[in-house]
Protein backbone atom coordinates (compact mmCIF):
# COMPACT_ATOMS: atom_id res chain seq x y z
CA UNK A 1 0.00 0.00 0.00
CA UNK A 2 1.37 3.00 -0.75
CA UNK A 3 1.24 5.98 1.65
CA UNK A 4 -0.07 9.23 0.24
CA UNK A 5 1.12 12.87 0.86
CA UNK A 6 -1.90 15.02 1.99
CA UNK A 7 -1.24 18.67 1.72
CA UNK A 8 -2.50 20.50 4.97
CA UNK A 9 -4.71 22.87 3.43
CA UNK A 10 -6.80 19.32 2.11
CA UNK A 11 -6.75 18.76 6.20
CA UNK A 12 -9.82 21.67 6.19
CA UNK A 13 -13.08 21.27 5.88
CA UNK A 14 -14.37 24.66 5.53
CA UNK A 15 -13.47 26.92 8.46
CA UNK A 16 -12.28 24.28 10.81
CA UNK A 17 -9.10 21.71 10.43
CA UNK A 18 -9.51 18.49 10.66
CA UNK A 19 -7.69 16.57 14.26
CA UNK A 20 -4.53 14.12 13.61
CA UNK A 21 -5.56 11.06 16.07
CA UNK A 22 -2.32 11.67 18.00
CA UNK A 23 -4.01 15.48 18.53
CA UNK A 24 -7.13 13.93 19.44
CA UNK A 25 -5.73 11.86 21.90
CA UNK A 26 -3.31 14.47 23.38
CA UNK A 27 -6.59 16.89 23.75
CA UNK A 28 -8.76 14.11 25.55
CA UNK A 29 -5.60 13.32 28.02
CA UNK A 30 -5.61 17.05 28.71
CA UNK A 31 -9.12 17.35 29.36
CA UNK A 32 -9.10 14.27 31.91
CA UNK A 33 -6.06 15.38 33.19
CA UNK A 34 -8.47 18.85 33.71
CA UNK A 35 -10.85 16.64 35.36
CA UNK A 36 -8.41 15.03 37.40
CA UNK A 37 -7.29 17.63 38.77
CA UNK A 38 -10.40 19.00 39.49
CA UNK A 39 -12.08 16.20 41.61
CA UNK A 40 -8.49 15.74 43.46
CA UNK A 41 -8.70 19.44 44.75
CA UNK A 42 -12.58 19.32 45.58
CA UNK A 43 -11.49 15.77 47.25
CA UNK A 44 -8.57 17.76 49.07
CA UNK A 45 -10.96 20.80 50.10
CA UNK A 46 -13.53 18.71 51.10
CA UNK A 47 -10.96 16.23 53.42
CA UNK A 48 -9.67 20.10 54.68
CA UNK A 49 -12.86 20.78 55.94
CA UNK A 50 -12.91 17.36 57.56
CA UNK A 51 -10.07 17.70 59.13
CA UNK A 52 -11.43 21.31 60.27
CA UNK A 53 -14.42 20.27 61.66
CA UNK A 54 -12.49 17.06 63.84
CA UNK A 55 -9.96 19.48 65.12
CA UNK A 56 -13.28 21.91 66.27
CA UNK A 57 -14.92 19.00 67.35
CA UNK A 58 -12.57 17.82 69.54
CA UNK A 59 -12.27 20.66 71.81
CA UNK A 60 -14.57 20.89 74.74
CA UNK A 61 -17.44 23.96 74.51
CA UNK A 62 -17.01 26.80 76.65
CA UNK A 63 -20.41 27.44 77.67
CA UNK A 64 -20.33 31.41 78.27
CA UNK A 65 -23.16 33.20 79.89
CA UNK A 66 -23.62 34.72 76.08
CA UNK A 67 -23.95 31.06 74.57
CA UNK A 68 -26.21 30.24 77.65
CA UNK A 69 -28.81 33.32 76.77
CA UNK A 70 -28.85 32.27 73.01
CA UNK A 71 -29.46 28.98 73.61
CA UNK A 72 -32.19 29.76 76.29
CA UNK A 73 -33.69 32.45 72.94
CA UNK A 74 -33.41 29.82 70.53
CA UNK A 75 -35.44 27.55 72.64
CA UNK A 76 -38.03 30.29 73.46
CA UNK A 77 -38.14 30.80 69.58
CA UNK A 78 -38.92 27.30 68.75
CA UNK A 79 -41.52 26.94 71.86
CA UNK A 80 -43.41 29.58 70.38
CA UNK A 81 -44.08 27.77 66.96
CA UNK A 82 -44.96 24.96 68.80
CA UNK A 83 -41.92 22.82 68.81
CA UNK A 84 -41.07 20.46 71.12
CA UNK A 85 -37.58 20.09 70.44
CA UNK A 86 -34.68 21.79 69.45
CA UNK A 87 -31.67 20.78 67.28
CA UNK A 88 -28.49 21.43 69.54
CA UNK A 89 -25.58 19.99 67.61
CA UNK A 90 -25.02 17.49 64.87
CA UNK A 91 -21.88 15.60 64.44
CA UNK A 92 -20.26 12.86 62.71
CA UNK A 93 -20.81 9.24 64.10
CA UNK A 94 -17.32 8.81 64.22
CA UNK A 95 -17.33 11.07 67.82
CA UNK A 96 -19.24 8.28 69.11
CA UNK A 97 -16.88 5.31 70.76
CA UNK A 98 -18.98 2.85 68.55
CA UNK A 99 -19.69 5.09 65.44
CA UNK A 100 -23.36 5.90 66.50
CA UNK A 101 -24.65 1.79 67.74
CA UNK A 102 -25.81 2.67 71.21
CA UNK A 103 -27.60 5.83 69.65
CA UNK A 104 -28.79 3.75 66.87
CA UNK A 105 -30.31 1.23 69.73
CA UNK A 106 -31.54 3.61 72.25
CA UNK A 107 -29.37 2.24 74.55
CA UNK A 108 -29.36 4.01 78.01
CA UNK A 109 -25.67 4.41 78.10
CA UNK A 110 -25.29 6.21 74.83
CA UNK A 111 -23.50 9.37 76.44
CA UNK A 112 -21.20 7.52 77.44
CA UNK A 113 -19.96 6.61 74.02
CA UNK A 114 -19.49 10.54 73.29
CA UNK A 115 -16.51 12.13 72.64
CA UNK A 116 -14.85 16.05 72.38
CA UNK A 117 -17.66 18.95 71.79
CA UNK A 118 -20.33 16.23 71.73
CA UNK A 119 -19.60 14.96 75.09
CA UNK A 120 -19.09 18.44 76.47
CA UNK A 121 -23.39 19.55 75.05
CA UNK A 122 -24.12 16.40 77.13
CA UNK A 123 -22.29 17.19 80.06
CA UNK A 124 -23.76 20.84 80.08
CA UNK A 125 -27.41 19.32 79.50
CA UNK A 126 -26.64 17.43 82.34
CA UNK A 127 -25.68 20.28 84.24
CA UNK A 128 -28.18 23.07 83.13
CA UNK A 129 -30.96 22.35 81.36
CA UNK A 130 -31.64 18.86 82.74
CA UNK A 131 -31.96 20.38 86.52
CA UNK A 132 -34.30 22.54 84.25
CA UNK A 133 -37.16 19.71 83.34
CA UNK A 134 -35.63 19.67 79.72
CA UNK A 135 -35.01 16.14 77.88
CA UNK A 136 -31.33 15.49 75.73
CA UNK A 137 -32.28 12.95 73.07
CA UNK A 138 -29.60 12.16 70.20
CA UNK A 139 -30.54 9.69 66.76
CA UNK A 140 -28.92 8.98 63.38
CA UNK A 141 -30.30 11.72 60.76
CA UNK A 142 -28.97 10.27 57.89
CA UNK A 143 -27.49 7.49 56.34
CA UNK A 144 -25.00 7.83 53.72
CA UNK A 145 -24.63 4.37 51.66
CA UNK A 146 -26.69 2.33 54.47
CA UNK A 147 -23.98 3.13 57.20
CA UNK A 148 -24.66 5.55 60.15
CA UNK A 149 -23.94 9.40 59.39
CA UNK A 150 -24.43 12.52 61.41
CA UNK A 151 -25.79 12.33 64.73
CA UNK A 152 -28.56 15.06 65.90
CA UNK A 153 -28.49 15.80 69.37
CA UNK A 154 -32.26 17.66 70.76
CA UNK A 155 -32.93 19.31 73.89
CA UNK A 156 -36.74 18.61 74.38
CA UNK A 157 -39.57 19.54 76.22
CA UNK A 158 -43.35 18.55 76.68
């Protein structure tokens, strides 16, 4: 077979050239490269924000007189539009000693399986609302792929 010289101006088909496959290749590696990089800086900003949020989460809560009268407004607030129960913190399962089971279960001892800031809104439940007649209940709010996600933790009242 005999190979044939094409001169480059036959390569266009009216205003736009016509790709070599080696150019069509290089442009598609490009593009997922593009891609690539993309999802491995959303994946590195979003395991930032992990990390973030672990490092916050860790650290005990300093209940201040401030962070006392908002709470106490923010339960007036939702009293008065006839809730009965008020979302106090939501974490990751992973703060729980078992990854959320005893929650999962209802299982009286639950608290104890707390860790960090978690541990620390149960301890000041404990401490100042419970004295108060107010309920702590915590459940699983959502499960990502089957397995147990965030934890909500509600201060409650009849």
């Amino acid at each position: 077979m005999k190979e044939r010289n094409i001169e480059p101006s036959a390569l266009h088909l009216g205003d736009e050239a016509f790709m070599s496959v080696a150019e069509l290749k290089a442009y598609v590696a490009e593009v997922e490269s593009a891609r690539a990089s993309k999802s491995y800086e959303a994946t590195a900003r979003a395991e930032d924000a992990k990390k973030a949020l672990i490092d916050k989460l860790m650290k005990p809560i300093d209940f201040t007189p401030e962070k006392a009268h908002a709470c106490l407004l923010r339960l007036e607030l939702a009293a008065t539009r006839g809730e009965t129960q008020l979302l106090v913190a939501r974490f990751p399962s992973e703060f729980c000693t078992d990854h959320g089971r005893a929650i999962n279960n209802a299982e009286p001892e639950w608290p104890e399986t707390l860790v960090g800031a978690p541990r620390s809104v149960y301890e000041i439940w404990k401490e100042k609302f419970k004295p108060l007649g107010y309920g702590l209940k915590a459940m699983i709010i959502d499960w990502p792929e089957g397995l147990p996600g965030n934890v909500g933790m509600y201060i409650t009242w009849s």
